[in-house]
Structures are given as C-alpha cells and as structure tokens.
Protein backbone atom coordinates (compact mmCIF):
# COMPACT_ATOMS: atom_id res chain seq x y z
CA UNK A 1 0.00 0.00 0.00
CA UNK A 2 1.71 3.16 -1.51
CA UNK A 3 -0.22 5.95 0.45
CA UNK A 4 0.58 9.86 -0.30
CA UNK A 5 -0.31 12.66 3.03
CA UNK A 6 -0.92 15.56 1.13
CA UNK A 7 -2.93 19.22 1.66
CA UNK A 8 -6.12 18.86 0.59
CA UNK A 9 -7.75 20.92 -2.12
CA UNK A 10 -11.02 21.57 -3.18
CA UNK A 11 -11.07 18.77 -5.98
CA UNK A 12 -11.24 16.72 -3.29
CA UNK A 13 -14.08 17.96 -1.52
CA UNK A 14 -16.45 14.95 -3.25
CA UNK A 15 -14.22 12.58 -1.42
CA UNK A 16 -13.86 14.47 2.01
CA UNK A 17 -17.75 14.76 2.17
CA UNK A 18 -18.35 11.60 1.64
CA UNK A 19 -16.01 10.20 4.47
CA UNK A 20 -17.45 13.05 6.87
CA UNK A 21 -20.97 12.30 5.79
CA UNK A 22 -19.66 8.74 7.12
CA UNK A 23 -19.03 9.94 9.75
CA UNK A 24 -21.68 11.75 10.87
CA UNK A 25 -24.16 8.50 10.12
CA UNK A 26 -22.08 6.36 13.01
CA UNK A 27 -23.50 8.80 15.48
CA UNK A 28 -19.99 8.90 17.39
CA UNK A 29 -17.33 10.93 15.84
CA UNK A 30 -19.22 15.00 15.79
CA UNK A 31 -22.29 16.60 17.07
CA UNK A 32 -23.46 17.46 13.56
CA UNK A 33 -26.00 16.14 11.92
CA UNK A 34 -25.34 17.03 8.33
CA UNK A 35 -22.67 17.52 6.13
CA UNK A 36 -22.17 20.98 4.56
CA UNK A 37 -22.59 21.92 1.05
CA UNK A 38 -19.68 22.79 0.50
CA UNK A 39 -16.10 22.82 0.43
CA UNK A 40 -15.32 26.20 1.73
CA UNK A 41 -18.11 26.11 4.24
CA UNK A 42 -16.34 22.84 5.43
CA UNK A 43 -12.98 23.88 5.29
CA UNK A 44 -14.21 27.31 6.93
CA UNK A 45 -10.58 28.36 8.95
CA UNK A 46 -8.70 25.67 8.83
CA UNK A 47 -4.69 26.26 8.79
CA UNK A 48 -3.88 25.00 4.89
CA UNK A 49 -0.66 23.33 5.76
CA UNK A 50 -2.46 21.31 8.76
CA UNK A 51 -5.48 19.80 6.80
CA UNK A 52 -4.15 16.60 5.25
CA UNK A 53 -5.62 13.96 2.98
CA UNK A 54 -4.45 10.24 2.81
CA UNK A 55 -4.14 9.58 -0.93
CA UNK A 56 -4.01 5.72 -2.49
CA UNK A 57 -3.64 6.13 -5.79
CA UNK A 58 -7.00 8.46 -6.44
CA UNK A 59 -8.70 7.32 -3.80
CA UNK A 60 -9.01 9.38 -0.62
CA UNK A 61 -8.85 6.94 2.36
CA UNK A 62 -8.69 9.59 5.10
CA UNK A 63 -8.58 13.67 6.29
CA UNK A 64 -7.38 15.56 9.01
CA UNK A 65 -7.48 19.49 9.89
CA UNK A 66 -6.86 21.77 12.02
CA UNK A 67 -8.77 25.00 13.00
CA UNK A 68 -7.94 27.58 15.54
CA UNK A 69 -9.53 26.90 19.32
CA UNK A 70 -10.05 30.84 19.56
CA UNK A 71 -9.81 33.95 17.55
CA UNK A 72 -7.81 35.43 20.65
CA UNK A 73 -4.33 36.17 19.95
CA UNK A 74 -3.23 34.81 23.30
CA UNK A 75 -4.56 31.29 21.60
CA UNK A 76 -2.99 31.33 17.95
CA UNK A 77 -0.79 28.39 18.95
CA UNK A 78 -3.62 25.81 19.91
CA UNK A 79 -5.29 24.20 17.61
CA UNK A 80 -8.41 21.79 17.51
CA UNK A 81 -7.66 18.51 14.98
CA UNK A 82 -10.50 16.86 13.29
CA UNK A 83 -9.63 13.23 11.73
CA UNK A 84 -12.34 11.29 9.58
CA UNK A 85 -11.21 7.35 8.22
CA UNK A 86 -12.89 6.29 4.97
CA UNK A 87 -15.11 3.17 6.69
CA UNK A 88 -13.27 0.36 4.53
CA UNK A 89 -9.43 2.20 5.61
CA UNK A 90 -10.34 1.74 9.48
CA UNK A 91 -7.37 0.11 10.96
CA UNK A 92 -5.70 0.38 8.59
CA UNK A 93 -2.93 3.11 10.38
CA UNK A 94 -4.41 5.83 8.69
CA UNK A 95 -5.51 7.66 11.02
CA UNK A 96 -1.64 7.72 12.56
CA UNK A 97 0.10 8.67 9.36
CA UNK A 98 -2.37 11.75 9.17
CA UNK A 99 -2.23 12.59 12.68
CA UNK A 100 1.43 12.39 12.79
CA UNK A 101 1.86 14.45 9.72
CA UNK A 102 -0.59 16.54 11.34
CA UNK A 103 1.63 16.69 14.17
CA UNK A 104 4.96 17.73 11.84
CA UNK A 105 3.19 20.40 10.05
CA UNK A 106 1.73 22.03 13.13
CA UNK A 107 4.62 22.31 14.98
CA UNK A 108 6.32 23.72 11.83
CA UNK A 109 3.09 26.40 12.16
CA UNK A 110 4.12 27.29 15.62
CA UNK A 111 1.42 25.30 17.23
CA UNK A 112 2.64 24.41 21.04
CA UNK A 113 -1.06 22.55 21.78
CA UNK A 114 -3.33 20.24 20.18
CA UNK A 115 -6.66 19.72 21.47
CA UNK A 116 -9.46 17.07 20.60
CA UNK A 117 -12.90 16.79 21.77
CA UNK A 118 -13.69 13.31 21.37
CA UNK A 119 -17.18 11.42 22.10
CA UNK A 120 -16.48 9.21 25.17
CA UNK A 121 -17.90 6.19 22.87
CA UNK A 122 -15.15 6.83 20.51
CA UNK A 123 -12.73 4.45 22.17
CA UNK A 124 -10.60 4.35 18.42
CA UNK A 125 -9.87 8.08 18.24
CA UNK A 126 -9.24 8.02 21.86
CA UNK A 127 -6.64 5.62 21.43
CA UNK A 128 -5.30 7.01 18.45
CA UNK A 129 -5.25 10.02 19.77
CA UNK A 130 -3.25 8.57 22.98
CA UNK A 131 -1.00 7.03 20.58
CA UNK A 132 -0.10 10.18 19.52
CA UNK A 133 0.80 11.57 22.94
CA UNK A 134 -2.22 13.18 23.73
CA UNK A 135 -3.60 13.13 26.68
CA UNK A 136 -7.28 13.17 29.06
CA UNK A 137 -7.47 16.30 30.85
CA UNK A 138 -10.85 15.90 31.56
CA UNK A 139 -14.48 15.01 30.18
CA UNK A 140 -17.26 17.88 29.29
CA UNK A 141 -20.21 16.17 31.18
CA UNK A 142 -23.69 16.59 28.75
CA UNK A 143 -21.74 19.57 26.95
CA UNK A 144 -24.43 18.92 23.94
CA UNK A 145 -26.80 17.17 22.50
CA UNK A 146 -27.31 15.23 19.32
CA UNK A 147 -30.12 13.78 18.23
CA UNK A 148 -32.27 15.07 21.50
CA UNK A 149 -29.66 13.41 24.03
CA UNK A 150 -27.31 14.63 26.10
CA UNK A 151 -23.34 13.62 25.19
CA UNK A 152 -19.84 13.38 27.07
CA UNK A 153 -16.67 13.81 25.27
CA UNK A 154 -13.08 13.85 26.39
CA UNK A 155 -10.84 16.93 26.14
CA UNK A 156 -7.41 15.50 25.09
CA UNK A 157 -4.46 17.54 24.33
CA UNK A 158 -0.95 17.27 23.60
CA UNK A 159 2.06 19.86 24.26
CA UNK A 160 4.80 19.80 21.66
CA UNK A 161 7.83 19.18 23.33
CA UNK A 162 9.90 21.09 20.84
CA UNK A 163 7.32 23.79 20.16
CA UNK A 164 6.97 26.90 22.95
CA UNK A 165 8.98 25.48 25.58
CA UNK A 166 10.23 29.04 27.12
C-alpha cells in the first residue's frame, strides 16, 4: 500500500464529504447532523498546511485538519484537529500517518497545543489520539446534544515538546 499525506484541495471535496458524511451516520465521531454543502463552508478556517488527505492512488482513504480553538491572539498556537477514516481504511494506520503528519506540520506552524474533543464512545480516536501523545485532561459532562440526548466527550491535548517550551 503506496499511500501519499498531502494538503487537501477543493477537488477533493467529493471525497472528504463523503467520508465526513460517514461519519456523521455512526453517530460517534461529531455533534453534527449534516454535512455541509460545501467545500469552503467545510474547510471554513482551517490552517492550509495542517489539513491533510491520505491519498491511495485516487482514492481518498482519510482527512485531518486543524482549526484555531479561539480567535484570541493569546490562543494562535492551539489548535483543535478533526480526523475522519474512509469506513473500509479503518485500521488500517491511517488515522496515525495523518495525525502524525498533522503533528509535523503544526509544529512547523508554531502550534505548542493540540486539542481534541472526542465522544467518550469513541474508544478508536481516543486511542489514536493517545497514541499520539495526547492526553485526558478531563471530560465535558452533557456539553451537547445530538439527536435530543445529552453527550460526554473527552478533552485531550498534547504539548509539543519542541514547540513553545520558554
């Protein structure tokens, strides 16, 4: 398996919607309920050099981005990752080759944090996640609902240990 971790573009937005809209249907992996229409309104402001696509050949078997936590300039170092598997490349490692790449280029952006907000059902992104040095720092009890119930998720994050150190 020859697989390419690129920047995605908006060619490949067919792709990318269809592996959120995947997603989204397990009930576990975001609080939305729909995918949006487009590619800029998904992309919104993510950092370009931090959202990746896993490329096999010209299929897209995975995505990861990265968006900015708060428009503060206090926070323009921490960043929020997003990470969506095609459903036939789970377990596959794709999820680690994005989120280490993910990783690289962030800490080439100047990001010292990474933060996820993961579903506490979500045991595989937790892991991979952990995998990846992050780490629980604590769970948002009923911090939304989807479909009509209440939800936990985890707040993971992980410092750079090369990346604002001073």
């Amino acid at each position: 398996m020859s697989i390419l971790i690129r920047e995605v573009k908006e060619d490949d937005w067919d792709q990318v919607n269809f592996i959120y809209a995947a997603g989204i249907a397990t009930k576990n992996a975001t609080f939305e309920t729909k995918a949006p229409s487009s590619f800029e309104e998904w992309y919104g402001n993510a950092y370009p050099s931090c959202s990746l696509v896993a490329v096999e050949g010209t299929t897209i078997l995975g995505w990861c981005k990265l968006t900015p936590v708060s428009y503060r300039n206090v926070y323009s170092g921490v960043g929020e990752d997003s990470i969506y598997i095609h459903p036939e490349a789970k377990g596959k490692g794709i999820g680690n080759l994005l989120l280490k790449k993910l990783i690289i280029n962030s800490e080439a952006q100047g990001f010292w944090t990474l933060e996820a907000k993961i579903f506490v059902e979500n045991e595989a992104s937790i892991q991979l996640h952990k995998k990846n040095g992050f780490k629980v720092v604590g769970i948002r009890e009923k911090i939304a609902k989807r479909d009509g119930v209440w939800r936990d998720s985890l707040l993971l994050e992980r410092r750079s240990s090369v990346i604002g150190l001073d």
